[in-house]
Protein backbone atom coordinates (compact mmCIF):
# COMPACT_ATOMS: atom_id res chain seq x y z
CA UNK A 1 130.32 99.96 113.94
CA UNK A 2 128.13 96.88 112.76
CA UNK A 3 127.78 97.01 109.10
CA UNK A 4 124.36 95.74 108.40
CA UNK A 5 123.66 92.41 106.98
CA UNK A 6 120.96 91.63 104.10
CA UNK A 7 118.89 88.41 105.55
CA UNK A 8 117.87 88.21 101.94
CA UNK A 9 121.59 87.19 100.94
CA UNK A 10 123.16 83.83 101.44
CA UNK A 11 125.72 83.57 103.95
CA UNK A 12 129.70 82.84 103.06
CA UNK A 13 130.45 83.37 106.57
CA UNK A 14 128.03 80.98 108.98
CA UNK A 15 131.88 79.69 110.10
CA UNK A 16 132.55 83.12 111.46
CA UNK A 17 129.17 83.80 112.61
CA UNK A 18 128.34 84.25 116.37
CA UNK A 19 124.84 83.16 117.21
CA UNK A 20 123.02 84.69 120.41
CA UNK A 21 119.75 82.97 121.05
CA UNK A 22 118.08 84.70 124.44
CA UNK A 23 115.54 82.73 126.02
CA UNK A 24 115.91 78.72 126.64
CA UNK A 25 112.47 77.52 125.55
CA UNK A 26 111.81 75.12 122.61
CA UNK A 27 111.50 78.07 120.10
CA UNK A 28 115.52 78.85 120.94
CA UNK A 29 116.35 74.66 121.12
CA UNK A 30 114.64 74.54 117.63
CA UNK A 31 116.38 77.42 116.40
CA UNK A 32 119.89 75.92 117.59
CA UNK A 33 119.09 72.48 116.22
CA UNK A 34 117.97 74.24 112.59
CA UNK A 35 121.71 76.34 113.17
CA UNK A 36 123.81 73.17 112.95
CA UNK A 37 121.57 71.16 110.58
CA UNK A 38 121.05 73.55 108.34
CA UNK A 39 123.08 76.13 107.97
CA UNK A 40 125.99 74.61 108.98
CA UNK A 41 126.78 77.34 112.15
CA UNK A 42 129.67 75.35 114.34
CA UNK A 43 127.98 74.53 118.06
CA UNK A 44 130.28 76.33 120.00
CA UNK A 45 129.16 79.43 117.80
CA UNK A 46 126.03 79.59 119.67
CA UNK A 47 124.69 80.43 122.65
CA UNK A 48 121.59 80.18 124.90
CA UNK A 49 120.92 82.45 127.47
CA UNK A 50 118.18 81.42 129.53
CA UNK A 51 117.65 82.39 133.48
CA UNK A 52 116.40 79.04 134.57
CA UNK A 53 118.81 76.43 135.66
CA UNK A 54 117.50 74.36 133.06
CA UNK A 55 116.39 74.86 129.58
CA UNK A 56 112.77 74.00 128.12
CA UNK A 57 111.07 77.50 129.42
CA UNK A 58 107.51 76.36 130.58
CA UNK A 59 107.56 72.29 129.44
CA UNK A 60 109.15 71.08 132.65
CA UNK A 61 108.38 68.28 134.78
CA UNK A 62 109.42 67.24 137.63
CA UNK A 63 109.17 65.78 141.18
CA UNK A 64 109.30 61.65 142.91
CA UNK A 65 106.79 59.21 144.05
CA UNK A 66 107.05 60.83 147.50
CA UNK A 67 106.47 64.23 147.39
CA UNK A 68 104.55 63.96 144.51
CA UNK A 69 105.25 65.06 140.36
CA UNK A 70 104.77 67.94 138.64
CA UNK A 71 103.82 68.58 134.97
CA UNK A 72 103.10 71.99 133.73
CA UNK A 73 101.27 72.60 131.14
CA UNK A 74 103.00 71.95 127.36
CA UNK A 75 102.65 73.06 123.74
CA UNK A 76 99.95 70.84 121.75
CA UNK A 77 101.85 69.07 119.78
CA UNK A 78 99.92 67.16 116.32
CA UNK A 79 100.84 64.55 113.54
CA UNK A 80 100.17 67.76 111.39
CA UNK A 81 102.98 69.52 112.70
CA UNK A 82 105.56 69.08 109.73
CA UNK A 83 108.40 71.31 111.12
CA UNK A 84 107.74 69.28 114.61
CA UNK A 85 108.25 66.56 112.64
CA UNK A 86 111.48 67.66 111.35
CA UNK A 87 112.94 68.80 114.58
CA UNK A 88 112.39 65.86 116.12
CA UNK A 89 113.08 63.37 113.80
CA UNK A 90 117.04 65.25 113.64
CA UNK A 91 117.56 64.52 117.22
CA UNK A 92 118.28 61.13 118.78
CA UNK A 93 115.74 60.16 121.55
CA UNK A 94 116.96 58.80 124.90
CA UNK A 95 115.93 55.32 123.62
CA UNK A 96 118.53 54.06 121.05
CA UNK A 97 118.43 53.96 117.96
CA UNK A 98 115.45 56.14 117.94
CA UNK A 99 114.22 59.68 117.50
CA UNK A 100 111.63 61.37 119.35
CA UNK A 101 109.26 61.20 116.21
CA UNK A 102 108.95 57.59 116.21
CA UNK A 103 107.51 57.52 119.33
CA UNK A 104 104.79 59.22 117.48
CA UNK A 105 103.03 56.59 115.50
CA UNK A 106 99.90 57.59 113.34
CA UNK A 107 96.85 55.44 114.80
CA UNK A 108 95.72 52.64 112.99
CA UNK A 109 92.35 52.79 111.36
CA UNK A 110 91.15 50.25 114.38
CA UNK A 111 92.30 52.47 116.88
CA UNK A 112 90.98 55.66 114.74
CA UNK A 113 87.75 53.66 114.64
CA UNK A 114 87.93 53.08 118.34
CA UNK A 115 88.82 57.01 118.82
CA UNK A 116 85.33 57.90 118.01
CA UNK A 117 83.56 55.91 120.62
CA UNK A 118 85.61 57.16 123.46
CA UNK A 119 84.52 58.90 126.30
CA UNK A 120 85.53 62.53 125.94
CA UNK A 121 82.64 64.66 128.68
CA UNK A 122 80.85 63.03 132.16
CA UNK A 123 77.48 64.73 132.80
CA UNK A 124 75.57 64.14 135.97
CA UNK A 125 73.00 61.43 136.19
CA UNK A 126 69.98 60.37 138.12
CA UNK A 127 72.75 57.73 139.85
CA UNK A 128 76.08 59.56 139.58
CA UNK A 129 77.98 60.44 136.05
CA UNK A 130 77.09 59.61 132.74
CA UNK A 131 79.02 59.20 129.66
CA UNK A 132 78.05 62.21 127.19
CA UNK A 133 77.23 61.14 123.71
CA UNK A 134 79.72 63.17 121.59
CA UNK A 135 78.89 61.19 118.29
CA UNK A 136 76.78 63.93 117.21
CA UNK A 137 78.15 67.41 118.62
CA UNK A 138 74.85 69.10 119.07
CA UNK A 139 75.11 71.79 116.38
CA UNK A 140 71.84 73.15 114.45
CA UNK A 141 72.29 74.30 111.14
CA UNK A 142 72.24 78.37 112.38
CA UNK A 143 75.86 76.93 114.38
CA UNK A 144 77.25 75.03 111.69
CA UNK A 145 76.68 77.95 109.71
CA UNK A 146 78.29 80.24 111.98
CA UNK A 147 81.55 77.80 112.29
CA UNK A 148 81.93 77.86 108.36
CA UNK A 149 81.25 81.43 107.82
CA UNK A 150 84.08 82.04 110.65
CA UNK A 151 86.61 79.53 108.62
CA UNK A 152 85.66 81.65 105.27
CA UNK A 153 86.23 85.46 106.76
CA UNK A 154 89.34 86.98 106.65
CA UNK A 155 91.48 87.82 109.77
CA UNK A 156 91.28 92.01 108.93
CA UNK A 157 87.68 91.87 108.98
CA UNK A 158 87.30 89.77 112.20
CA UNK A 159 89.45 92.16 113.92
CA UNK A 160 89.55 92.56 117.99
CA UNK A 161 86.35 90.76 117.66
CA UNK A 162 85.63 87.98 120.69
CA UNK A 163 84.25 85.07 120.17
CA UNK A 164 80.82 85.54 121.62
CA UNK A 165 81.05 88.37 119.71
CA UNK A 166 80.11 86.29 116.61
CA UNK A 167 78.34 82.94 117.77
CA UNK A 168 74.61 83.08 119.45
CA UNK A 169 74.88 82.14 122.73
CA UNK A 170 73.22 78.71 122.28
CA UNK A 171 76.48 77.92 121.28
CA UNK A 172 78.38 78.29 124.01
CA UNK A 173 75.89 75.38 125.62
CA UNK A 174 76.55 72.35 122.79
CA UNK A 175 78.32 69.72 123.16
CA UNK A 176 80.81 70.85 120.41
CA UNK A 177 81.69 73.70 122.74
CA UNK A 178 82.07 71.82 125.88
CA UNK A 179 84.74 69.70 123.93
CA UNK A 180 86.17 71.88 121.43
CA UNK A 181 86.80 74.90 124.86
CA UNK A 182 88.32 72.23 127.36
CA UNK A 183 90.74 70.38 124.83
CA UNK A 184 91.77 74.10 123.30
CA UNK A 185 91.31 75.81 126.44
CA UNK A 186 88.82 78.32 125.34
CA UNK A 187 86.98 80.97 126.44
CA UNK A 188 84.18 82.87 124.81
CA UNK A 189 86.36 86.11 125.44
CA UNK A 190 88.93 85.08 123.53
CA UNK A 191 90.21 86.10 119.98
CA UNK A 192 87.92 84.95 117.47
CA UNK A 193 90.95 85.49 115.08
CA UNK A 194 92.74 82.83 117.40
CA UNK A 195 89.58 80.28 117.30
CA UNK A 196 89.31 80.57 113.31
CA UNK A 197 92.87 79.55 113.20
CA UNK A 198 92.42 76.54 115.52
CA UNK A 199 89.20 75.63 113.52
CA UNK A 200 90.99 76.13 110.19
CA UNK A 201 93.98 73.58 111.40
CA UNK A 202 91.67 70.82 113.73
CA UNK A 203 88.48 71.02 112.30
CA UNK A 204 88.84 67.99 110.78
CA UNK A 205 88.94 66.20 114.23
CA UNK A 206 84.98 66.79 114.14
CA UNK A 207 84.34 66.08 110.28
CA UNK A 208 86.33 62.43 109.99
CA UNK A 209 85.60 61.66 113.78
CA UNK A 210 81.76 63.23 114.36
CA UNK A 211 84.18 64.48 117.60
CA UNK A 212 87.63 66.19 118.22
CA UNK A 213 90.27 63.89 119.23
CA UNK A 214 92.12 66.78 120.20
CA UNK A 215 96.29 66.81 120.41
CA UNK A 216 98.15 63.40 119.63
CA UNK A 217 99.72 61.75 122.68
CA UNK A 218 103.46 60.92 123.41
CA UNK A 219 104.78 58.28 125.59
CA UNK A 220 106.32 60.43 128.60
CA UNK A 221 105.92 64.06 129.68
CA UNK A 222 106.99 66.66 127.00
CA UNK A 223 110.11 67.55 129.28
CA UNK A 224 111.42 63.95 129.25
CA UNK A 225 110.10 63.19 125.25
CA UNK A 226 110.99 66.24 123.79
CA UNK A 227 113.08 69.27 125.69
CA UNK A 228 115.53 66.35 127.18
CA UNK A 229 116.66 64.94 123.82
CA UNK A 230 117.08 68.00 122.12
CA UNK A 231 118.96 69.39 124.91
CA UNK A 232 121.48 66.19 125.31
CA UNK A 233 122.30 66.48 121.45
CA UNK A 234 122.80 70.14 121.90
CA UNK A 235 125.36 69.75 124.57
CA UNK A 236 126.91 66.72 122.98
CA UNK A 237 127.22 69.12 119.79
CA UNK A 238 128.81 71.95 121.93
CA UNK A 239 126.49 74.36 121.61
CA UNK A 240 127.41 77.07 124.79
CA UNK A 241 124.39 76.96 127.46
CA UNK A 242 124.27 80.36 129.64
CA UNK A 243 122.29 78.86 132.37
CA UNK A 244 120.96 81.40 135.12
CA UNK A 245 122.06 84.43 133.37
CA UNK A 246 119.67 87.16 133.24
CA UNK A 247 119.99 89.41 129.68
CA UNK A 248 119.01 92.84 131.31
CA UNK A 249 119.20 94.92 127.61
CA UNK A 250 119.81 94.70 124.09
CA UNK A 251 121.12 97.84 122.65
CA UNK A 252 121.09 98.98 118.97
CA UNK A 253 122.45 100.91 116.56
CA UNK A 254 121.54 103.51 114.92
CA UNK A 255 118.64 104.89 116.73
CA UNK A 256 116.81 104.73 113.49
CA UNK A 257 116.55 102.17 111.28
CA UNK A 258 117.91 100.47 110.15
CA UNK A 259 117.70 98.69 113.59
CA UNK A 260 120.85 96.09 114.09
CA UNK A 261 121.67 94.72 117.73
CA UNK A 262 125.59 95.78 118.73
CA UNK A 263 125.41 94.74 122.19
CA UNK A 264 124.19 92.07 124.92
CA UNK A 265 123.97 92.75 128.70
CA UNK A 266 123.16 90.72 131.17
CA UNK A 267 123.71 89.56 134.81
CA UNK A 268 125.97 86.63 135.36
CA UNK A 269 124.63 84.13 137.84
CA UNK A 270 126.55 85.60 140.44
CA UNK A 271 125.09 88.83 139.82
CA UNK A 272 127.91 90.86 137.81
CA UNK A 273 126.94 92.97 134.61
CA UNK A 274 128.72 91.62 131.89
CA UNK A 275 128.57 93.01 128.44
CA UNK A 276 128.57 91.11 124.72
CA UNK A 277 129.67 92.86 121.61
CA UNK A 278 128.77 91.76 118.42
CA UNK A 279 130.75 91.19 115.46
CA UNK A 280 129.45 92.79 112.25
CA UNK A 281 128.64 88.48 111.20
CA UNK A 282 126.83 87.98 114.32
CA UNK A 283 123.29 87.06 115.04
CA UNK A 284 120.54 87.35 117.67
CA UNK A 285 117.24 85.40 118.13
CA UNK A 286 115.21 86.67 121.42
CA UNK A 287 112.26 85.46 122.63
CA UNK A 288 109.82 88.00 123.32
CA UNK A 289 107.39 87.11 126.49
CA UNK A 290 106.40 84.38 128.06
CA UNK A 291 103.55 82.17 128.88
CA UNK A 292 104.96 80.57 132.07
CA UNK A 293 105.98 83.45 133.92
CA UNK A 294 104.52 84.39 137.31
CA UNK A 295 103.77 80.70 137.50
CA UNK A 296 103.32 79.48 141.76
CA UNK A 297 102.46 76.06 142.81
CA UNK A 298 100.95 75.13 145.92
CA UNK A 299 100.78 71.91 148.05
CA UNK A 300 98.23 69.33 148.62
CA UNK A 301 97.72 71.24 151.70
CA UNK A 302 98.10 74.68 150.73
CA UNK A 303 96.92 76.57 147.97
CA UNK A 304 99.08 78.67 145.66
CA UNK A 305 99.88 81.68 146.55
CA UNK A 306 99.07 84.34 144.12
CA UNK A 307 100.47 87.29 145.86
CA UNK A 308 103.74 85.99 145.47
CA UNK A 309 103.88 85.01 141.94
CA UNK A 310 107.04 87.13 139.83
CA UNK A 311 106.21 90.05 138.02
CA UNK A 312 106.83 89.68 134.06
CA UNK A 313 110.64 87.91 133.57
CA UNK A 314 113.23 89.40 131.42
CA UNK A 315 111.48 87.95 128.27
CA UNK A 316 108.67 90.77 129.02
CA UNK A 317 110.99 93.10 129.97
CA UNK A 318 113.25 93.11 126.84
CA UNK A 319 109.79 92.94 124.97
CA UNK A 320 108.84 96.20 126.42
CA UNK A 321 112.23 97.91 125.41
CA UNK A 322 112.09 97.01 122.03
CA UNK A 323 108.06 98.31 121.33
CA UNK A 324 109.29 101.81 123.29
CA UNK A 325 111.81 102.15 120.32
CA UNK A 326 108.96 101.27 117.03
CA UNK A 327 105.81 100.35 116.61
CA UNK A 328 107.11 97.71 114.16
CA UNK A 329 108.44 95.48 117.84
CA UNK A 330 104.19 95.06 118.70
CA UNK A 331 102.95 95.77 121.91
CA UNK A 332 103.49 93.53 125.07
CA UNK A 333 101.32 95.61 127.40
CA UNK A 334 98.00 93.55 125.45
CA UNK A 335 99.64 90.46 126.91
CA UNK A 336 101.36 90.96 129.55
CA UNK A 337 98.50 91.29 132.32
CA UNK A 338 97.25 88.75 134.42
CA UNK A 339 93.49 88.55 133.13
CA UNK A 340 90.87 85.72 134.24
CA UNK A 341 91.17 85.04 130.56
CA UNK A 342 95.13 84.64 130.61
CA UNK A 343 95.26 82.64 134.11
CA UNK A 344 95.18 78.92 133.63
CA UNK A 345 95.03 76.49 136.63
CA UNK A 346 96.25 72.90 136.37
CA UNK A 347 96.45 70.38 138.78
CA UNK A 348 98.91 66.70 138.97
CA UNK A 349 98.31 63.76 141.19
CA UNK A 350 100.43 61.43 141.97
CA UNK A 351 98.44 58.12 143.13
CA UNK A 352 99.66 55.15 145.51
CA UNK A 353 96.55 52.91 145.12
CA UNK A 354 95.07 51.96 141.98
CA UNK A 355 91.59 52.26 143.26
CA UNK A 356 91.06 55.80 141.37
CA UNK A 357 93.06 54.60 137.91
CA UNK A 358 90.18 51.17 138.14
CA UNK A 359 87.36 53.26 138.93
CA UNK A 360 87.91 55.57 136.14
CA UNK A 361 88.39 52.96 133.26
CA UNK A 362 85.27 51.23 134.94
CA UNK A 363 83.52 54.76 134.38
CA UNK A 364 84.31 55.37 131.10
CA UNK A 365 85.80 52.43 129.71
CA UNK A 366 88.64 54.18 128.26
CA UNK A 367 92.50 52.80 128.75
CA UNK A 368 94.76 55.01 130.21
CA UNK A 369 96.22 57.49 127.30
CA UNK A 370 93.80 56.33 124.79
CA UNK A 371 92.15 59.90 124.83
CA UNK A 372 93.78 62.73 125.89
CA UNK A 373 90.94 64.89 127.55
CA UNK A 374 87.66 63.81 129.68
CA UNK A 375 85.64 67.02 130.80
CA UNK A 376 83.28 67.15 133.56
CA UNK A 377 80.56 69.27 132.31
CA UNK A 378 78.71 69.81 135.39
CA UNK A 379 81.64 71.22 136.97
CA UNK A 380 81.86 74.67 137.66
CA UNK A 381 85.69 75.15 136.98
CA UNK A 382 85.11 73.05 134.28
CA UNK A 383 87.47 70.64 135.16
CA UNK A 384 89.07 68.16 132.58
CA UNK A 385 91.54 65.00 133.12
CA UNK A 386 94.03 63.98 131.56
CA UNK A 387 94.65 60.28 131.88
CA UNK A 388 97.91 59.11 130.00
CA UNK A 389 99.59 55.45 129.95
CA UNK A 390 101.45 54.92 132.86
CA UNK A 391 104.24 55.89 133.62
CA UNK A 392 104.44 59.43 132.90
CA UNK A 393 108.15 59.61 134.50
CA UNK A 394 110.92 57.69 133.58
CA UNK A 395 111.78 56.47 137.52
CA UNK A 396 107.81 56.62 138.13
CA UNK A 397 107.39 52.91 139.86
CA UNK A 398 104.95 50.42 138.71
CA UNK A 399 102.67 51.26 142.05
CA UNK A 400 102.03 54.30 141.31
CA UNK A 401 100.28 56.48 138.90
CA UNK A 402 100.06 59.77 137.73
CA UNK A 403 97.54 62.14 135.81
CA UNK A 404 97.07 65.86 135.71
CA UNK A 405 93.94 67.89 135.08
CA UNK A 406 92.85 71.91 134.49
CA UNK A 407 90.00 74.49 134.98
CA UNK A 408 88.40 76.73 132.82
CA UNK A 409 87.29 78.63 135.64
CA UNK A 410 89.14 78.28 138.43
CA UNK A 411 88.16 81.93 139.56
CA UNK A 412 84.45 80.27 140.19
CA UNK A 413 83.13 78.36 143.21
CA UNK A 414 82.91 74.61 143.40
CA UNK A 415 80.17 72.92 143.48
CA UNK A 416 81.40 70.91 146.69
CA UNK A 417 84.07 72.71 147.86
CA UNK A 418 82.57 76.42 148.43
CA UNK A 419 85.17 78.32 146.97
CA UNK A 420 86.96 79.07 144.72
CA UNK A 421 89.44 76.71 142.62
CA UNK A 422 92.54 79.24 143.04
CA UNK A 423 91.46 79.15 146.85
CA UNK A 424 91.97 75.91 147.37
CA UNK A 425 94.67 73.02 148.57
CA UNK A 426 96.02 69.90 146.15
CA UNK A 427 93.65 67.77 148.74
CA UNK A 428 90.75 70.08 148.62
CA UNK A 429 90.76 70.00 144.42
CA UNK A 430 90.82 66.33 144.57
CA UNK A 431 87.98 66.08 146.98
CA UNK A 432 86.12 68.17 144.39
CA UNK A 433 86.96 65.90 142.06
CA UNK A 434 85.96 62.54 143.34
CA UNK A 435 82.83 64.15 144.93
CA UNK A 436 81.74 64.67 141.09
CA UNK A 437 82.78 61.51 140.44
CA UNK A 438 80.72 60.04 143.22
CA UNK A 439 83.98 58.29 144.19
CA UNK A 440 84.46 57.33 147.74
CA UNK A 441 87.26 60.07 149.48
CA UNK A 442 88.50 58.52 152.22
CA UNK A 443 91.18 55.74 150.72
CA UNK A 444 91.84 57.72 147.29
CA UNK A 445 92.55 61.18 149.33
CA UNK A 446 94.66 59.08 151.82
CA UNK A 447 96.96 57.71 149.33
CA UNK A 448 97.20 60.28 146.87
CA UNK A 449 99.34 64.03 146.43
CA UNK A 450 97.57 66.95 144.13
CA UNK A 451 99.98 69.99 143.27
CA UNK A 452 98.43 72.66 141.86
CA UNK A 453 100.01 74.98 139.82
CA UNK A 454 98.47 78.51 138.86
CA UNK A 455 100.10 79.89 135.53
CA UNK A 456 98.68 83.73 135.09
CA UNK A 457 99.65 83.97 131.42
CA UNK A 458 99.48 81.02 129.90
CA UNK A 459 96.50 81.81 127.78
CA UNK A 460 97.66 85.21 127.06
CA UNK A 461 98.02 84.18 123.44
CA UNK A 462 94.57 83.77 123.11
CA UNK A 463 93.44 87.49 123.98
CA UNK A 464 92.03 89.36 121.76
CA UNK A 465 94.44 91.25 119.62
CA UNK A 466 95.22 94.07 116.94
CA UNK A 467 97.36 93.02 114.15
CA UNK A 468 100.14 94.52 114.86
CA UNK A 469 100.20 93.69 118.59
CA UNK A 470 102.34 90.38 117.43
CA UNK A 471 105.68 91.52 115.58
CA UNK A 472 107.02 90.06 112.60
CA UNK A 473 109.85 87.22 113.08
CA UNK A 474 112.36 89.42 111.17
CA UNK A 475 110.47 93.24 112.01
CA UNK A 476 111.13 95.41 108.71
CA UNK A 477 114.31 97.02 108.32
CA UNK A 478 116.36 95.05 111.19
CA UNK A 479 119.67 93.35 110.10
CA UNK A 480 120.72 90.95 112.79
CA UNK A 481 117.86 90.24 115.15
CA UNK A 482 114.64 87.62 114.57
CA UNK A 483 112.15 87.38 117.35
CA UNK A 484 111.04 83.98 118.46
CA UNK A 485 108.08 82.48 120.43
CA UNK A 486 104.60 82.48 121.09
CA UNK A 487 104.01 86.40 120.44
CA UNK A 488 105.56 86.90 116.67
CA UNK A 489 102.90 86.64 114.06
CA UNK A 490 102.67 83.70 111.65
CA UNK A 491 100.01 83.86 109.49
CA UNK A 492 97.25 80.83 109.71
CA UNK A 493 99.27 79.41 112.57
CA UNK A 494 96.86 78.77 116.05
CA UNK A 495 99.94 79.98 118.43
CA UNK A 496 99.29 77.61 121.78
CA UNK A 497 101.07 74.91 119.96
CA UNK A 498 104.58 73.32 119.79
CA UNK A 499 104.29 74.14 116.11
CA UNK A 500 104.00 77.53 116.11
CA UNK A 501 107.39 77.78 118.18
CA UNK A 502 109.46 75.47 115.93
CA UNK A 503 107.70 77.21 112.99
CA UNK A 504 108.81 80.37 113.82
CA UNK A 505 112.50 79.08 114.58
CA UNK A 506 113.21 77.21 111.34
CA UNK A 507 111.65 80.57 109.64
CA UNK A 508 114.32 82.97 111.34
CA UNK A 509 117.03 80.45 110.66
CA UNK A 510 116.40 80.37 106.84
CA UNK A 511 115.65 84.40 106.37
CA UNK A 512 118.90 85.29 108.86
CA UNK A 513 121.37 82.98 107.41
CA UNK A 514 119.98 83.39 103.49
CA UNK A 515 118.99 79.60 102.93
CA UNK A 516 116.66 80.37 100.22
CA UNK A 517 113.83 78.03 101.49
CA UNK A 518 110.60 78.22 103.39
CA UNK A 519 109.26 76.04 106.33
CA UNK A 520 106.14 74.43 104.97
CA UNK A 521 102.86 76.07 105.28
CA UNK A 522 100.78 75.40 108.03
CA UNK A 523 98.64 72.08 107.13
CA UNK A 524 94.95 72.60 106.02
CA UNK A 525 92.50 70.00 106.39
CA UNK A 526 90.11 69.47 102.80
CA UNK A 527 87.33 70.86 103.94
CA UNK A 528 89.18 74.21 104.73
CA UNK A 529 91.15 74.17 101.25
CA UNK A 530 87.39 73.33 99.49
CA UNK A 531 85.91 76.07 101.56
CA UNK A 532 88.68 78.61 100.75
CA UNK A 533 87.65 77.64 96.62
CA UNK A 534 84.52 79.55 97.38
CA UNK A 535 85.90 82.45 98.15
C-alpha cells in the first residue's frame, strides 16, 4: 500500500524518488529538465513514456530536398515567455557554446521600427494584390470598446460564451480581425474566455506597433531549435526514454480519495503488457490529450485522407479514465471531437527555383523571416504564409527553400480551385496559391513539392469551455500524480502556446517535490495592469 505523500511538504527523498512522466511532448521534456535542475531527481530516476519513436509530441519536422519537408504546426513561442526562457536557457543548443535562448535576440528598436511597416495581409487589386495598410487596424470606437470591456470582465461571467457572442459583427470584417484571427488562428466560434486571455498577454503587439507582430521567430524549425536540444541533454543526463510504448491504464488507490497512482500498464513495443509498481516516493506526471492526434498528411498529388486519420491516442484515452472516476479529472469528451473549429490545415513547400522566394519579397518587400505571418484576405480558406530565413533545416541546401502556410477554412471552396481545401492535392493548394498571387504556375508548380497536413484537433483548445472542463495540474486531494499539457487549467495563461506547456511543468515540479516556489505569473502588458486598476 502507497502511503500518501503531502505535495505541500519538501522532499528528503528526491534520491529515492521514481519519476514516471507519460507522454513525450515538451510539457514532459520541461518537466524532466525542471526534475534534474531543480529538484535535484537523479536522470536515470525518470522516465518518459511516449508511443512515438521520437519525442517532441506534435513539434516535429521532418523530410529532404527530394521528397519534400515537413513542419507541423508548433507552440507560439514569445520573448514574454519567462519559464520558456528558463527552460531553454538550462539546455545547451546544438551550436556550442550556446543555448537555445540566445538564438532569441530581442529586436532592436530599428528593426522594431521596421516591424511596423511590414506587410502583414494582400488584398486584391484592380492589377493583382495589394499590400493592406495595417498601420491603423480599422477599429471604431463601439470595437475598441468592446476589446477593452472583454480585457476588464472576469472569466466566470464570460462563461461558454463565443466570441461572436460578444463583438458586433462589423468586427469580424476589420482589419484587426483579419490579422489578429490568422496569426492566433481564430475563429469567431471560439472561447471568448480563450481570446480575452490572448488579448490580455499580446495586446500590446497592436498598442506599441498600431499592428500585431504576432509570435517571435527562431532560427530553424521548433523540432531542430527546441525539442532536439532538450532531448540530447536529456539523454546525455540519463534520463530513461520509453520510446514506442503505449501506457494502456493508470490504476489507483483507494477508490476514493484520496486518489494516489499505484500502478502503470502499458504495451511494450513488441506488444507485451507489462506492469509498473510504484514505490510509496514515486511520482507521475501524464499528459492528458492531445492536439496532434488523428493528424494525416497527403502528397503533392494526393490529398489527405481523412477517413484514415487515428481515433484519439492513449493521451485521450487515459484522459477519459481518469474523468469516469471524478469530476475533479475535467471532461475530455468537450475536446476530443473533430469539429470544423478544432481541424486545422497547414501546408509546407519545399522550392527548387527561387522564382517564388523573388517574387514574394518583390510583392511585399519583406525579407524572408522578418514577419512571421502574411494573410491573403481575399482568400476563402483564408490562407496565410509563413516565410522564414532560409534554411529552415539544418541539411536544407542553399538551392532550395522552404515555407509553410495554413487555412482558416479549409472546409470552404477555393476561389480557383472549386473545392474544397481538405479536398485537395499539395499541387492543387499551391496552384490556389499563386493564382491569388497572380503568379505565373507553370515553372513555380514544376519545381516545387506542397505536403499538406490535416491536424483535426489542433485547435481544440480554443473551444468553448466550462470551467471545470480543464483539470487542475495537481486535482484536489491526489498525492502522487500532476497532469501536464495543453488541457490543465492555468489561470490567465492563452493555452496554444509553448508557454503554457512549460508553465504547467515547472508548476507540477515545484508543488510535487515541495520546492516552496512559484513559476512566475504570466506577463501582462501596461495597458492590461492599468486597465485591471479600474476595476
Amino acid at each position: 500500500m502507497i502511503t500518501p505523500h503531502n505535495a505541500n511538504d519538501e522532499r528528503e527523498d528526491a534520491g529515492s524518488t521514481q519519476v514516471w512522466l507519460v507522454g513525450g511532448g515538451i510539457a514532459s521534456l520541461a518537466a524532466a529538465v525542471f526534475l534534474i535542475k531543480d529538484a535535484d531527481v537523479p536522470p536515470s530516476h525518470i522516465h518518459i513514456f511516449d508511443l512515438h519513436s521520437h519525442p517532441g509530441g506534435g513539434v516535429t519536422g521532418f523530410g529532404d530536398a527530394s521528397t519534400g519537408y515537413v513542419l507541423h504546426s508548433g507552440q507560439q513561442i514569445s520573448y514574454r515567455d519567462s519559464c520558456t526562457e528558463k527552460l531553454l536557457s538550462q539546455v545547451p543548443s546544438t551550436e556550442v557554446g550556446k543555448t537555445p535562448w540566445d538564438k532569441h535576440k530581442y529586436r532592436s528598436s530599428e528593426e522594431k521600427y521596421h516591424a511596423r511597416h511590414l506587410t502583414r495581409a494582400l488584398v486584391e487589386g484592380p492589377s493583382g494584390p495589394e499590400k493592406l495598410d495595417s498601420q491603423k487596424l480599422g477599429l471604431n470606437l463601439r470595437e475598441r470598446l468592446e476589446l477593452i470591456r472583454v480585457m476588464l470582465e472576469s472569466e466566470h461571467a464570460l462563461g461558454r460564451k463565443m466570441i461572436s457572442d460578444v463583438f458586433h459583427a462589423d468586427f469580424f470584417d476589420t482589419k484587426f480581425w483579419l490579422i489578429w484571427s490568422t496569426t492566433y488562428a481564430f475563429h469567431p466560434q471560439h472561447s471568448v474566455v480563450e481570446f480575452r486571455r490572448y488579448l490580455r498577454k499580446f495586446v500590446q503587439d497592436i498598442v506599441h506597433c498600431d499592428t500585431s507582430t504576432g509570435p517571435d521567430e527562431m532560427r530553424y524549425s521548433q523540432n531542430e531549435s527546441i525539442i532536439q536540444p532538450i532531448t540530447r541533454f536529456l539523454q546525455d543526463e540519463g534520463v530513461d526514454f520509453r520510446l514506442k510504448d503505449r501506457v494502456v491504464d493508470i490504476l489507483t488507490y483507494p477508490s476514493s480519495d484520496p486518489t494516489t497512482v499505484s500502478e502503470i500498464k502499458y504495451l511494450g513495443c513488441d506488444g507485451s503488457e507489462m506492469l509498473v509498481t510504484l514505490d510509496p516516493t514515486d511520482l507521475v506526471f501524464v499528459t492528458l490529450g492531445s492536439v496532434g492526434s488523428g493528424t494525416v498528411l497527403g502528397t503533392n498529388s494526393v490529398a489527405p485522407n481523412l477517413s484514415s486519420a487515428e481515433s484519439p491516442d492513449s493521451g485521450w484515452s487515459l484522459w477519459y479514465q481518469f474523468a469516469q472516476k471524478s469530476r475533479k479529472f475535467g471532461n475530455p469528451s468537450n475536446f476530443s471531437s473533430s469539429t470544423p473549429d478544432a481541424l486545422f490545415e497547414t501546408f509546407t513547400v519545399t522550392l527548387k527555383d527561387p522564382e517564388f522566394f523573388d517574387r514574394i519579397i518583390k510583392l511585399t518587400n519583406n525579407k524572408p523571416g522578418s514577419q512571421p505571418v502574411l494573410s491573403l484576405a481575399g482568400s476563402n480558406w483564408v490562407l496565410s504564409l509563413d516565410i522564414r530565413r532560409q534554411p529552415v533545416f539544418h541539411g536544407q541546401p542553399d538551392t532550395v527553400q522552404v515555407f509553410s502556410g495554413w487555412a482558416l477554412y479549409p472546409d470552404r471552396e477555393g476561389n480557383y480551385v472549386k473545392k474544397p481545401m481538405l479536398q485537395c492535392s499539395g499541387s492543387e493548394i499551391m496552384k490556389e496559391l499563386l493564382q491569388h498571387l497572380k503568379f505565373p504556375l507553370t515553372n513555380i508548380l514544376a519545381n516545387s513539392i506542397t505536403i499538406p497536413c490535416v491536424s483535426p484537433r489542433v485547435r481544440s483548445p480554443l473551444l468553448v469551455r466550462s470551467h471545470d472542463d480543464r483539470p487542475l495540474i495537481i486535482p484536489h486531494h491526489t498525492t502522487n500524480i500532476a497532469f501536464l499539457g495543453q488541457f490543465v487549467e492555468i489561470p490567465d495563461e492563452p493555452t496554444l502556446s509553448m508557454e503554457y506547456s512549460v508553465h504547467g511543468a515547472q508548476f507540477a515540479v515545484n508543488h510535487l517535490m515541495g520546492l516552496k516556489k512559484e513559476p512566475p505569473k504570466p506577463r501582462k502588458n501596461h495597458l492590461v495592469e492599468f486597465l485591471d486598476l479600474l476595476t
